[in-house]
N, C-alpha and C. Protein backbone atom coordinates (compact mmCIF):
# COMPACT_ATOMS: atom_id res chain seq x y z
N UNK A 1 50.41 89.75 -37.54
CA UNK A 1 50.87 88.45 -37.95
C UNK A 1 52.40 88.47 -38.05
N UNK A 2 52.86 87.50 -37.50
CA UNK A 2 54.74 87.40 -37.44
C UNK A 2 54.87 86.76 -38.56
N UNK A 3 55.96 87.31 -39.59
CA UNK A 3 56.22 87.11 -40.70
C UNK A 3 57.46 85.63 -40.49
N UNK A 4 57.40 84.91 -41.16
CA UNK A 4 58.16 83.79 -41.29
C UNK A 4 59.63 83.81 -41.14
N UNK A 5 60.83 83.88 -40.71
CA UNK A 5 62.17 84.00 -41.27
C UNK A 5 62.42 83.43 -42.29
N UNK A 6 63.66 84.14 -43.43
CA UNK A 6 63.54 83.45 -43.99
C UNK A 6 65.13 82.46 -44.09
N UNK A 7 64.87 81.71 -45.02
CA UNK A 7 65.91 80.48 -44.72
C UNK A 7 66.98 80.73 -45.17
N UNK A 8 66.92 81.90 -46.24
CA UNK A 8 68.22 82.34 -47.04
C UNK A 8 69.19 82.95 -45.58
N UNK A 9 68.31 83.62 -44.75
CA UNK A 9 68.94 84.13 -43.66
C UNK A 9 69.14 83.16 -42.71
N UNK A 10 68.67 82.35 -42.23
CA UNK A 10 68.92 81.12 -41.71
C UNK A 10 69.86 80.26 -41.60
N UNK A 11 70.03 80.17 -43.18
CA UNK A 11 71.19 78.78 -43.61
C UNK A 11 72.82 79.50 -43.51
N UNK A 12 73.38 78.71 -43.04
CA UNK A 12 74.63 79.11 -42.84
C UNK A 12 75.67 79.33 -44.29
N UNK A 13 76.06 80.31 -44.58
CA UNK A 13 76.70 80.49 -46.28
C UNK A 13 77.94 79.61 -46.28
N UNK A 14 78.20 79.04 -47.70
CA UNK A 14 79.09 77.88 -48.19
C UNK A 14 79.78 79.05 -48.98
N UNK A 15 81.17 79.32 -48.47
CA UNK A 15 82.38 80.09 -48.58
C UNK A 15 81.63 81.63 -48.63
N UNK A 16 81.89 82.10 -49.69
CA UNK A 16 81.44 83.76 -50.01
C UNK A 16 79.80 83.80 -50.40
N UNK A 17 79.47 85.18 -49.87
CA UNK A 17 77.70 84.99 -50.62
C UNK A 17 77.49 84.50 -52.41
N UNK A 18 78.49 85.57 -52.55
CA UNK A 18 78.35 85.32 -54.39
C UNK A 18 78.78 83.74 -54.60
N UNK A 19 79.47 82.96 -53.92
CA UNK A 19 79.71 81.59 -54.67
C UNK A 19 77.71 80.88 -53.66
N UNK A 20 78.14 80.90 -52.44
CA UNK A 20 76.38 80.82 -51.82
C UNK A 20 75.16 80.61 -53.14
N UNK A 21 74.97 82.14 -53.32
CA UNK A 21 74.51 82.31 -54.07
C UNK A 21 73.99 81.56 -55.95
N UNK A 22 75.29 81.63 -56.39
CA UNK A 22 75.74 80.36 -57.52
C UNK A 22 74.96 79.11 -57.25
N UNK A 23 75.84 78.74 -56.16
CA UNK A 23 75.75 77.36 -55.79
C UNK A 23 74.17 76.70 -55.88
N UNK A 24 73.50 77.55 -55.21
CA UNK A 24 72.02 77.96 -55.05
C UNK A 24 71.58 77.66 -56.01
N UNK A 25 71.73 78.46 -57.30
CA UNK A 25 71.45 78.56 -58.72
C UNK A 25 72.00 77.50 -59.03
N UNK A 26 73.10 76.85 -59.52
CA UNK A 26 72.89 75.58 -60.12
C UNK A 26 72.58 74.90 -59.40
N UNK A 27 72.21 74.59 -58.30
CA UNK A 27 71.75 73.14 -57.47
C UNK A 27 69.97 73.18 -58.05
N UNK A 28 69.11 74.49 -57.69
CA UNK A 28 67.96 74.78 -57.98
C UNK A 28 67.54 74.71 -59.58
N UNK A 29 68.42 74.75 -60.51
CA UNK A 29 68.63 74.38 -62.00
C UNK A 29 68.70 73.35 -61.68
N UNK A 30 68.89 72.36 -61.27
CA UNK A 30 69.38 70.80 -61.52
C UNK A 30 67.80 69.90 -60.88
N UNK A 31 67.85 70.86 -60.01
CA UNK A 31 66.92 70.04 -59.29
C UNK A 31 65.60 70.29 -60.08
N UNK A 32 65.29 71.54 -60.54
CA UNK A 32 64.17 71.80 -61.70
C UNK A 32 64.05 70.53 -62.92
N UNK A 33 65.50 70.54 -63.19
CA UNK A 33 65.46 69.79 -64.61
C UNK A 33 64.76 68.55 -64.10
N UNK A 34 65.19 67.57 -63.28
CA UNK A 34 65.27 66.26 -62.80
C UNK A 34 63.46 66.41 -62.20
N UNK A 35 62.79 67.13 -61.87
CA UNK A 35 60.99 67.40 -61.98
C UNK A 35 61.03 67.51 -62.73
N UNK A 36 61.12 68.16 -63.81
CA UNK A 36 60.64 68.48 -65.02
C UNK A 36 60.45 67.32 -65.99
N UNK A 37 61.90 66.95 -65.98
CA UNK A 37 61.70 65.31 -66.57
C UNK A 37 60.96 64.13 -66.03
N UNK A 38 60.06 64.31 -64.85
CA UNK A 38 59.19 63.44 -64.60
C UNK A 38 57.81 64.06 -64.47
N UNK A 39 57.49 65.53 -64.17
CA UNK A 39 55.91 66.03 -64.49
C UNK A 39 56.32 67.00 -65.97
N UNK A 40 57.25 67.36 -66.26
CA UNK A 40 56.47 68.47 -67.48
C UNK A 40 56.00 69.68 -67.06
N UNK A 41 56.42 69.82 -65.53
CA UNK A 41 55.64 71.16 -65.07
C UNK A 41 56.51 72.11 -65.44
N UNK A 42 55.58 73.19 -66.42
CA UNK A 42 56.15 74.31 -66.85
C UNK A 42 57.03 75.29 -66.42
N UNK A 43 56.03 75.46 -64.91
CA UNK A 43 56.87 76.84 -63.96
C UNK A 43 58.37 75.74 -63.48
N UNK A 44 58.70 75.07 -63.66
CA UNK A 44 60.05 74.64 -63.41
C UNK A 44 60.96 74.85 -64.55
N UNK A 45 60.87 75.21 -65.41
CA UNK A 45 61.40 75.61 -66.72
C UNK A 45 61.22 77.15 -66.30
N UNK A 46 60.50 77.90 -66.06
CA UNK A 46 60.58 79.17 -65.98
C UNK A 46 61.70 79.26 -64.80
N UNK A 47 61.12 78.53 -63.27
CA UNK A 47 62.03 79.04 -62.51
C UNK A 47 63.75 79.23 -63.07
N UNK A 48 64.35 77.96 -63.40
CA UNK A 48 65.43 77.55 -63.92
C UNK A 48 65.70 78.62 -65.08
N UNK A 49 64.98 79.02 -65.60
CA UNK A 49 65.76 80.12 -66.41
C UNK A 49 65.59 81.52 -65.75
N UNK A 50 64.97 81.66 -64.67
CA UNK A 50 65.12 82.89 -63.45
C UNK A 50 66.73 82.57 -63.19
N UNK A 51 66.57 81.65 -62.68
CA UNK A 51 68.05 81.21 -61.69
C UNK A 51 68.85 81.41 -62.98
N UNK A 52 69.30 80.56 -63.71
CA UNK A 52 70.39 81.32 -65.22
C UNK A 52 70.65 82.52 -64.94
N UNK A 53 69.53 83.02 -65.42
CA UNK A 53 69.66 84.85 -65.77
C UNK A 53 70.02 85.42 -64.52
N UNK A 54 69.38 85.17 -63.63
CA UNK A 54 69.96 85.95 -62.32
C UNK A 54 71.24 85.81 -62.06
N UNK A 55 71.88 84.71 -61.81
CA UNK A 55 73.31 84.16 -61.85
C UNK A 55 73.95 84.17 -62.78
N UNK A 56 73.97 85.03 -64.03
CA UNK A 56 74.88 85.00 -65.33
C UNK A 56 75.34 83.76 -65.56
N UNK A 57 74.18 82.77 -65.64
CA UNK A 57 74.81 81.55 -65.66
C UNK A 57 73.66 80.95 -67.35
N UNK A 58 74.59 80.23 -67.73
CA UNK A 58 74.11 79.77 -69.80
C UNK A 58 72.50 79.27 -69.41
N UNK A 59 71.55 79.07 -69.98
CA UNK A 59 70.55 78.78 -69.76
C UNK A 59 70.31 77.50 -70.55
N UNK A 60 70.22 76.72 -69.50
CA UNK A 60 70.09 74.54 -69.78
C UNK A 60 69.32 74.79 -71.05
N UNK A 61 69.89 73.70 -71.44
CA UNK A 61 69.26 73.54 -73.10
C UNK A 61 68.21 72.76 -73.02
N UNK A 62 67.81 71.93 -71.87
CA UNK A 62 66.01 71.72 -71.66
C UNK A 62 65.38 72.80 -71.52
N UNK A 63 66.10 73.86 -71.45
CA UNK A 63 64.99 75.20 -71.29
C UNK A 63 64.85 75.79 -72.12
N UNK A 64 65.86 76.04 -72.80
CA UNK A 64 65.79 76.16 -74.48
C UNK A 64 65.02 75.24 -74.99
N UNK A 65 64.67 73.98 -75.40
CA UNK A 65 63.88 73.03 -75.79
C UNK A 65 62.22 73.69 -75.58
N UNK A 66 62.56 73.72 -74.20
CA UNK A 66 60.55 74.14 -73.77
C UNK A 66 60.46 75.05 -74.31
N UNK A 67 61.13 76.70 -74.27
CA UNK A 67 60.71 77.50 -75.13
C UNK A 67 60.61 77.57 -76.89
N UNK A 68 61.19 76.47 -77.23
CA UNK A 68 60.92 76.56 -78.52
C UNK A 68 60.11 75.75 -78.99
N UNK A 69 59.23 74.69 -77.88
CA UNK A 69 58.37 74.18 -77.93
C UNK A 69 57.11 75.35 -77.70
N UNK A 70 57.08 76.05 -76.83
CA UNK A 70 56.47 76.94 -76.58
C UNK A 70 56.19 77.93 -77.57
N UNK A 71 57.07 78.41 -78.59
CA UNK A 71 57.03 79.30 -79.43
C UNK A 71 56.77 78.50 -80.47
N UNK A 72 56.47 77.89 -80.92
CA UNK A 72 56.50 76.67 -81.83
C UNK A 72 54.27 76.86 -81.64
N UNK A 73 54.36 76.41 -80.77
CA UNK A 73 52.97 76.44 -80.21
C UNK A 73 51.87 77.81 -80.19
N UNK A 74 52.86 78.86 -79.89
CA UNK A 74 52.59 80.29 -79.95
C UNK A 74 51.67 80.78 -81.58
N UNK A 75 53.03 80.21 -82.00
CA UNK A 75 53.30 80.85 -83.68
C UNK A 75 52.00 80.09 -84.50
N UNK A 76 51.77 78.39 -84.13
CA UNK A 76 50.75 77.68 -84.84
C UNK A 76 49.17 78.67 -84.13
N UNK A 77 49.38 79.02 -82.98
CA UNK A 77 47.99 79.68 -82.80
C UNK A 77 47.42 80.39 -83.64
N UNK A 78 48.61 81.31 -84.34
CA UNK A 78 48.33 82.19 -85.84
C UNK A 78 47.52 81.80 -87.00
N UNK A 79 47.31 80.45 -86.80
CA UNK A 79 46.59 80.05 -88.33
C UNK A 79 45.41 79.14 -87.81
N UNK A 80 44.62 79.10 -88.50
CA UNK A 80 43.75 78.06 -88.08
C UNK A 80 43.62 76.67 -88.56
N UNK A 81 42.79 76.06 -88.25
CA UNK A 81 43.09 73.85 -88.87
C UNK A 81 42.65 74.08 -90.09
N UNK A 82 42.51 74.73 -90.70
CA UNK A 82 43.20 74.83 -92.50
C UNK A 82 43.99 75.78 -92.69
N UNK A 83 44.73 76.57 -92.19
CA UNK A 83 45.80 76.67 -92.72
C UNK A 83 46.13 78.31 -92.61
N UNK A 84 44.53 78.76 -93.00
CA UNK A 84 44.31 80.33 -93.36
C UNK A 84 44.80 80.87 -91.92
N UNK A 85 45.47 82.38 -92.20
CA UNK A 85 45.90 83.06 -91.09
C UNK A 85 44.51 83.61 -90.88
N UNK A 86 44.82 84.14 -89.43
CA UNK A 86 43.37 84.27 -88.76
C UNK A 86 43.65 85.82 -88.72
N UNK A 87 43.69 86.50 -89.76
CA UNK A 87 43.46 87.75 -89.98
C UNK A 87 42.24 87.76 -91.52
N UNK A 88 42.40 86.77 -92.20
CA UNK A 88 41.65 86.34 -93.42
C UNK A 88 40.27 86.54 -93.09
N UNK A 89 39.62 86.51 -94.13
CA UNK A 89 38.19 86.28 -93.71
C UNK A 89 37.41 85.29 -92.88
N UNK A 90 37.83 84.38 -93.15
CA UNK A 90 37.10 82.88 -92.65
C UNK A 90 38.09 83.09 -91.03
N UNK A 91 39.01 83.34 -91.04
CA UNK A 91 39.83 83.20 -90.01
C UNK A 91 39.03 84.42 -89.27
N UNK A 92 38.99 85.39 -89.05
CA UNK A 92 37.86 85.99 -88.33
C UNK A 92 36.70 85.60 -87.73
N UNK A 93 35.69 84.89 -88.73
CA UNK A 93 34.39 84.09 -88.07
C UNK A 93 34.89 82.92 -87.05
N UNK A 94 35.75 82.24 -87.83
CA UNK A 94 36.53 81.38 -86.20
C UNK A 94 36.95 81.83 -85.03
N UNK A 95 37.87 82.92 -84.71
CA UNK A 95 38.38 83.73 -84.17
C UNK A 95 36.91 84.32 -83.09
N UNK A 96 36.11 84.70 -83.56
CA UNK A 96 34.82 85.12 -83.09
C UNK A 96 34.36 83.48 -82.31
N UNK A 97 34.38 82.77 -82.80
CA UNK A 97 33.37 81.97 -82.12
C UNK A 97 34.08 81.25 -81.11
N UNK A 98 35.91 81.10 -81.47
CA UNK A 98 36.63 80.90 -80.20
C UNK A 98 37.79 81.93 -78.81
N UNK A 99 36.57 82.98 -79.47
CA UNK A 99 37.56 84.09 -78.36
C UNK A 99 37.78 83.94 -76.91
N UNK A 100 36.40 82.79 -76.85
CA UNK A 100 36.38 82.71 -75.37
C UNK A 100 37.60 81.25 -74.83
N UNK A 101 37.90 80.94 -76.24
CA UNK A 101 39.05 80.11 -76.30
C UNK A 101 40.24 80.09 -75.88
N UNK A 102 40.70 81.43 -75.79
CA UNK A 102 42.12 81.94 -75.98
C UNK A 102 42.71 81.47 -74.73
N UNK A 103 42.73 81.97 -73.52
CA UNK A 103 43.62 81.86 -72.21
C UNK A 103 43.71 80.09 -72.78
N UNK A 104 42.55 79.02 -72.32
CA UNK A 104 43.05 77.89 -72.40
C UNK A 104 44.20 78.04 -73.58
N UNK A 105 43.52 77.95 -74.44
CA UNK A 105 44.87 77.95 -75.46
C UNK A 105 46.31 78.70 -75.20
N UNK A 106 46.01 79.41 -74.92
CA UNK A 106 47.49 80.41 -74.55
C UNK A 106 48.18 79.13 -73.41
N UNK A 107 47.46 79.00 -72.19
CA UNK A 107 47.92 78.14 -71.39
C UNK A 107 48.53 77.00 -72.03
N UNK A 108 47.65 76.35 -72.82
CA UNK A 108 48.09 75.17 -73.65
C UNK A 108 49.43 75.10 -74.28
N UNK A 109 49.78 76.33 -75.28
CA UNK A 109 50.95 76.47 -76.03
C UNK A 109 51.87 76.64 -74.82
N UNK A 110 51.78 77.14 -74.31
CA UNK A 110 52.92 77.35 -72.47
C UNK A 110 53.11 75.77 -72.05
N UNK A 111 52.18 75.05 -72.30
CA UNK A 111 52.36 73.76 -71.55
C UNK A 111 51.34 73.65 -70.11
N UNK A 112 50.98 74.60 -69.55
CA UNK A 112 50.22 73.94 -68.24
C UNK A 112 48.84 73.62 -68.81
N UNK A 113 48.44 73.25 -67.70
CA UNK A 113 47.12 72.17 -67.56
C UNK A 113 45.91 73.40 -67.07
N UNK A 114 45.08 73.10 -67.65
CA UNK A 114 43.84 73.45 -67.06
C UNK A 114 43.35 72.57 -65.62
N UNK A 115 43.79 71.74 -65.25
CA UNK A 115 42.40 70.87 -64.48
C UNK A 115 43.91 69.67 -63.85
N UNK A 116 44.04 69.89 -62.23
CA UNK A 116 44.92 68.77 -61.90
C UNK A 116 44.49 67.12 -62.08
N UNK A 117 45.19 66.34 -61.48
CA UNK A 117 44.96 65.35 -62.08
C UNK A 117 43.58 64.42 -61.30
N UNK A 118 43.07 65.18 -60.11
CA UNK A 118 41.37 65.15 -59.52
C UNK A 118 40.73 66.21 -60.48
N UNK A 119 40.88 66.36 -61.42
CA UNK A 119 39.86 67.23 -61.50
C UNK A 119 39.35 69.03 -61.47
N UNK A 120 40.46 68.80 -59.96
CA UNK A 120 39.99 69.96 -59.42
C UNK A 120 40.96 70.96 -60.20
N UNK A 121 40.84 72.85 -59.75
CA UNK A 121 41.87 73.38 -60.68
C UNK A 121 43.20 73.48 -60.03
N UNK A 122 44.25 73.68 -60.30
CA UNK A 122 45.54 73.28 -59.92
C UNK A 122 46.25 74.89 -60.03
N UNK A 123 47.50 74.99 -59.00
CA UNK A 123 48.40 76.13 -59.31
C UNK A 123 49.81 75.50 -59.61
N UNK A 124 49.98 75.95 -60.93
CA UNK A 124 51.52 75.50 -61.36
C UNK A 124 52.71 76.38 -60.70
N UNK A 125 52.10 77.02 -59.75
CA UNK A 125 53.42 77.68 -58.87
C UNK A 125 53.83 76.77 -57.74
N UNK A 126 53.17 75.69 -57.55
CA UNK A 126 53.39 74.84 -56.48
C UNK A 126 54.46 73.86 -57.08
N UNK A 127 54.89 73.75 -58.05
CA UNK A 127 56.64 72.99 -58.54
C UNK A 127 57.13 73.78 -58.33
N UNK A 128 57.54 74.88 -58.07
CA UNK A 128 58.64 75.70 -58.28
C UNK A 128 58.67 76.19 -56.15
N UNK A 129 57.15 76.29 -55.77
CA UNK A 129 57.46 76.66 -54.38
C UNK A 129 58.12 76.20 -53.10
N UNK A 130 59.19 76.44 -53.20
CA UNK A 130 59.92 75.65 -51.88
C UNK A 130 61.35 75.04 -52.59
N UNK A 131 61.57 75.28 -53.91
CA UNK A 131 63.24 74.37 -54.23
C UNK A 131 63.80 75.07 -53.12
N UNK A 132 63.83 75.80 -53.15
CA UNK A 132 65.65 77.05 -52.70
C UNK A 132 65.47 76.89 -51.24
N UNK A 133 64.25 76.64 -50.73
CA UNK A 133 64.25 76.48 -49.15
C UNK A 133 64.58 74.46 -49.21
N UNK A 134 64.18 73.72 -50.16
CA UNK A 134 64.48 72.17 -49.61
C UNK A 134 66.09 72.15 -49.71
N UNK A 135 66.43 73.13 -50.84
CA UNK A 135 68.06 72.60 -51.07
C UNK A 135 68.25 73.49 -49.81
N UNK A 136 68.42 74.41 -49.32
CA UNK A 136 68.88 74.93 -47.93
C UNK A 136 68.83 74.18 -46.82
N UNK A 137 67.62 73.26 -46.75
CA UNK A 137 67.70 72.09 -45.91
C UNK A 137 68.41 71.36 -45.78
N UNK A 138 68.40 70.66 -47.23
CA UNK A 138 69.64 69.46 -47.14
C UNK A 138 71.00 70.02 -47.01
N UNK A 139 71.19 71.44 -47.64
CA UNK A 139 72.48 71.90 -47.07
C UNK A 139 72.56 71.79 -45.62
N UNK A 140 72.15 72.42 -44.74
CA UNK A 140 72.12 71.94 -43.24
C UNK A 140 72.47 70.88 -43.09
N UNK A 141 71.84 69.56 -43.68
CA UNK A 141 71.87 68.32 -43.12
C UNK A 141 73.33 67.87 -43.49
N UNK A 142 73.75 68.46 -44.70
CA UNK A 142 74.97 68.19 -44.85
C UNK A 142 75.99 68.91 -44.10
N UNK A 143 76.26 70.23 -43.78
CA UNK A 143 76.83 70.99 -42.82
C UNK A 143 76.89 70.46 -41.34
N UNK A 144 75.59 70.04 -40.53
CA UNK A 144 75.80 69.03 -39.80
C UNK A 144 76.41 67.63 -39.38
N UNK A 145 76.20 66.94 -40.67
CA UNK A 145 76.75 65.72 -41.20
C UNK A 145 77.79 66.08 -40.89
N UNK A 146 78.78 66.61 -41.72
CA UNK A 146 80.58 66.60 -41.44
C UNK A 146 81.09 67.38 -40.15
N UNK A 147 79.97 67.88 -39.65
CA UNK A 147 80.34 68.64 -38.40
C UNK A 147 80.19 67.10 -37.02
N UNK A 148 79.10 66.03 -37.07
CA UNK A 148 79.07 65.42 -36.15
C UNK A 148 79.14 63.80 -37.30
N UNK A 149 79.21 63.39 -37.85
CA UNK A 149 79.11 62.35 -38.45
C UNK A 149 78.18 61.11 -38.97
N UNK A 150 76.78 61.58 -38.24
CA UNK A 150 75.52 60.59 -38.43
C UNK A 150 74.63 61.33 -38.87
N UNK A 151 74.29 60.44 -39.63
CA UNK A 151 73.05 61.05 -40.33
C UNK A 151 71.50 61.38 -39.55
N UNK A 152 71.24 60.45 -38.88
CA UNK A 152 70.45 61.14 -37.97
C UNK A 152 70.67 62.04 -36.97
N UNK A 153 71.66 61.89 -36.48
CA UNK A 153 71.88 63.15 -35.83
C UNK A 153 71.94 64.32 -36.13
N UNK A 154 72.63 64.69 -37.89
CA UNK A 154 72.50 65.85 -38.57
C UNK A 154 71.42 66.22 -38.96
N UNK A 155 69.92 65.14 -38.81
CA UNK A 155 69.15 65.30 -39.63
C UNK A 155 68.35 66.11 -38.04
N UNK A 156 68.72 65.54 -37.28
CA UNK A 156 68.04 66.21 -35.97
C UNK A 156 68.21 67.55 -35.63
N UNK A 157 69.43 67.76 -35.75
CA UNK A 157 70.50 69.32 -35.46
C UNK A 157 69.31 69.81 -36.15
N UNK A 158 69.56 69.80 -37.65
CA UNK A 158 68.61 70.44 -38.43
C UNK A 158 67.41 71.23 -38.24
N UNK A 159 66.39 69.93 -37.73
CA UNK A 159 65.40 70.31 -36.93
C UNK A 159 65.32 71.32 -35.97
N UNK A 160 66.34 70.81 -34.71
CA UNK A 160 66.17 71.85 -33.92
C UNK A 160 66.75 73.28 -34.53
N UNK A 161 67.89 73.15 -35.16
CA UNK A 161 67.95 74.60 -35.86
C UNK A 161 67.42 75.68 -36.40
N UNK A 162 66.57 74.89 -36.90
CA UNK A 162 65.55 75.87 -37.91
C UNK A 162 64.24 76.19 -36.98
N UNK A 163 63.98 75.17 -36.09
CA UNK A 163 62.36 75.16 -35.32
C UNK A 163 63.10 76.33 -34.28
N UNK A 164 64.24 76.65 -33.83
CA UNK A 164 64.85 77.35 -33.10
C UNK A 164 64.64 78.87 -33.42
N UNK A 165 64.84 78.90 -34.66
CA UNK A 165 64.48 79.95 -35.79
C UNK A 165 63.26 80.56 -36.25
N UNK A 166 62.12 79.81 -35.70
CA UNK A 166 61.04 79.99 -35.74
C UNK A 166 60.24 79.13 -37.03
N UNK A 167 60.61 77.85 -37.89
CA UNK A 167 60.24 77.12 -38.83
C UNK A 167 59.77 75.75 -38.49
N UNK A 168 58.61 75.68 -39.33
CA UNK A 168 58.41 74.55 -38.47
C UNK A 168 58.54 73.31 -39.75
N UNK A 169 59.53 72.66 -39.22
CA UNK A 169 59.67 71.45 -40.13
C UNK A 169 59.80 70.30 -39.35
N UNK A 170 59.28 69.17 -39.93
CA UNK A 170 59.43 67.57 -39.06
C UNK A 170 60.65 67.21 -39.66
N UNK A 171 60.71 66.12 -38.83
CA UNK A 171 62.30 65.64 -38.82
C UNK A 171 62.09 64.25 -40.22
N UNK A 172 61.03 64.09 -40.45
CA UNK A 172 60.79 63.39 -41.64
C UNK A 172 60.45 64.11 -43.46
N UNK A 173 60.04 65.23 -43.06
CA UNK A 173 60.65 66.23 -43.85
C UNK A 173 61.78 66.80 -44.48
N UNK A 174 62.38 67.38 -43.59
CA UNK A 174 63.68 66.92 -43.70
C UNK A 174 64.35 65.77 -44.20
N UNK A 175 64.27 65.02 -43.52
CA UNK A 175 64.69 63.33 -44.35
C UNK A 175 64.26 63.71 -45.63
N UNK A 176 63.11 63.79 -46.18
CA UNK A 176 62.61 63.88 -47.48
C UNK A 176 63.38 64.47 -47.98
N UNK A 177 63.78 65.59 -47.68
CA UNK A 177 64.79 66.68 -48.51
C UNK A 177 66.21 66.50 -48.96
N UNK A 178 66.33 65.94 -47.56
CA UNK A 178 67.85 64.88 -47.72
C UNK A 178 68.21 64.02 -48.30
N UNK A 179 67.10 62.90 -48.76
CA UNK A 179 67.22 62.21 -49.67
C UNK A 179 66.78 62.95 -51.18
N UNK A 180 66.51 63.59 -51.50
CA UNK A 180 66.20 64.19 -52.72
C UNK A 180 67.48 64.80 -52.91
N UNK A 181 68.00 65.28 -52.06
CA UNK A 181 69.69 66.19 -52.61
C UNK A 181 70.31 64.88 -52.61
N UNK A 182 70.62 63.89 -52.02
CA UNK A 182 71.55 62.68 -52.26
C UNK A 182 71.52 62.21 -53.65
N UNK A 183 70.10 61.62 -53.82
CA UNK A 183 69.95 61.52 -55.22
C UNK A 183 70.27 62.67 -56.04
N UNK A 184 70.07 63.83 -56.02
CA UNK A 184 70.45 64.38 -57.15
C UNK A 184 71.52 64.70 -57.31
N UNK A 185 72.55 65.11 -56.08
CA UNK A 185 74.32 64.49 -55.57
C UNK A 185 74.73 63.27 -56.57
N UNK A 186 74.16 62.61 -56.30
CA UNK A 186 74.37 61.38 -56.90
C UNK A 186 74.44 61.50 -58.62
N UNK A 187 73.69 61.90 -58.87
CA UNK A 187 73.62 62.40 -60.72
C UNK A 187 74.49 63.17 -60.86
N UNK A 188 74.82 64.17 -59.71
CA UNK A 188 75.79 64.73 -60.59
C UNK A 188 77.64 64.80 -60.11
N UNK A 189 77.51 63.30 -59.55
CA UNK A 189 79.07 63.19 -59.66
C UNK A 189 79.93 62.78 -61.05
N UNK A 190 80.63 63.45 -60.99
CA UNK A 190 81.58 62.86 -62.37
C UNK A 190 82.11 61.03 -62.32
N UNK A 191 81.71 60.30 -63.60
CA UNK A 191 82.38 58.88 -63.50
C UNK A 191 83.68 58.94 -63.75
């Protein structure tokens, strides 16, 4: 099986690797936050504090928030709905009858979901899979952009660039990606 290229190798670097790199990290922080604030999906709070720590960069204070929502949640698991710590007596016979309780619950205090929104079961690694390759996209589209001046045309380059590379992306895909970095471009220009 031929392994995929990948896009980090692909995308053309914006000045030095280490600023590349950065850049990467806060664009992929930003773009976490701005999901996050419309699903709540957890692993986007994790990724975003990957990217921080990896990049010696302060860790967003929405991420601070979730974890102390999280630990907040952790810590109440300790007692039970009256009060008694669940090392007590009574807290034991509960403990017993909800052991088979725990993961949901553990999940719960974390924030993810048991059950997507069909029903069916869901992987919360699917918010987080693909930022660092969409923002590499729209980087292209923008690298193109100032290299030829139209937007469809950069959005085309694109295409063939990467499908050149061995990736297979539509040219409406792309678009998708492109407009998602505009907008979030857009948030974060200074007034």
């Amino acid at each position: 099986m031929t392994k995929k290229p990948s896009l980090i190798l692909s995308a053309p670097y914006i000045g030095n690797v280490a600023q590349w790199k950065r850049r990467l990290a806060e664009d992929s922080i930003e773009f976490s936050r701005r999901s996050f604030e419309v699903s709540g999906e957890p692993m986007l709070a994790w990724g975003a504090f990957f990217w921080a720590r990896a990049e010696g960069l302060p860790i967003p204070g929405w991420v601070l928030a979730y974890l102390d929502k999280c630990t907040d949640r952790l810590l109440k698991m300790g007692f039970d709905d009256d009060g008694d710590a669940q090392n007590s007596a009574a807290g034991a016979r509960k403990r017993n009858r909800r052991k088979n309780e725990l993961a949901p619950r553990l999940a719960a205090a974390f924030g993810f979901k048991a059950v997507g929104k069909s029903g069916g079961a869901r992987n919360p690694f699917t918010a987080v899979d693909g930022i660092e390759g969409k923002i590499r996209v729209a980087w292209l589209v923008e690298k193109h952009l100032r290299e030829c001046g139209k937007e469809k045309e950069a959005k085309l380059s694109t295409v063939e660039y990467l499908t050149s590379r061995g990736h297979k992306i539509s040219y409406s895909t792309v678009g998708r990606y492109w407009k998602d970095w505009r907008e979030l471009a857009a948030l974060n220009r200074p007034e």
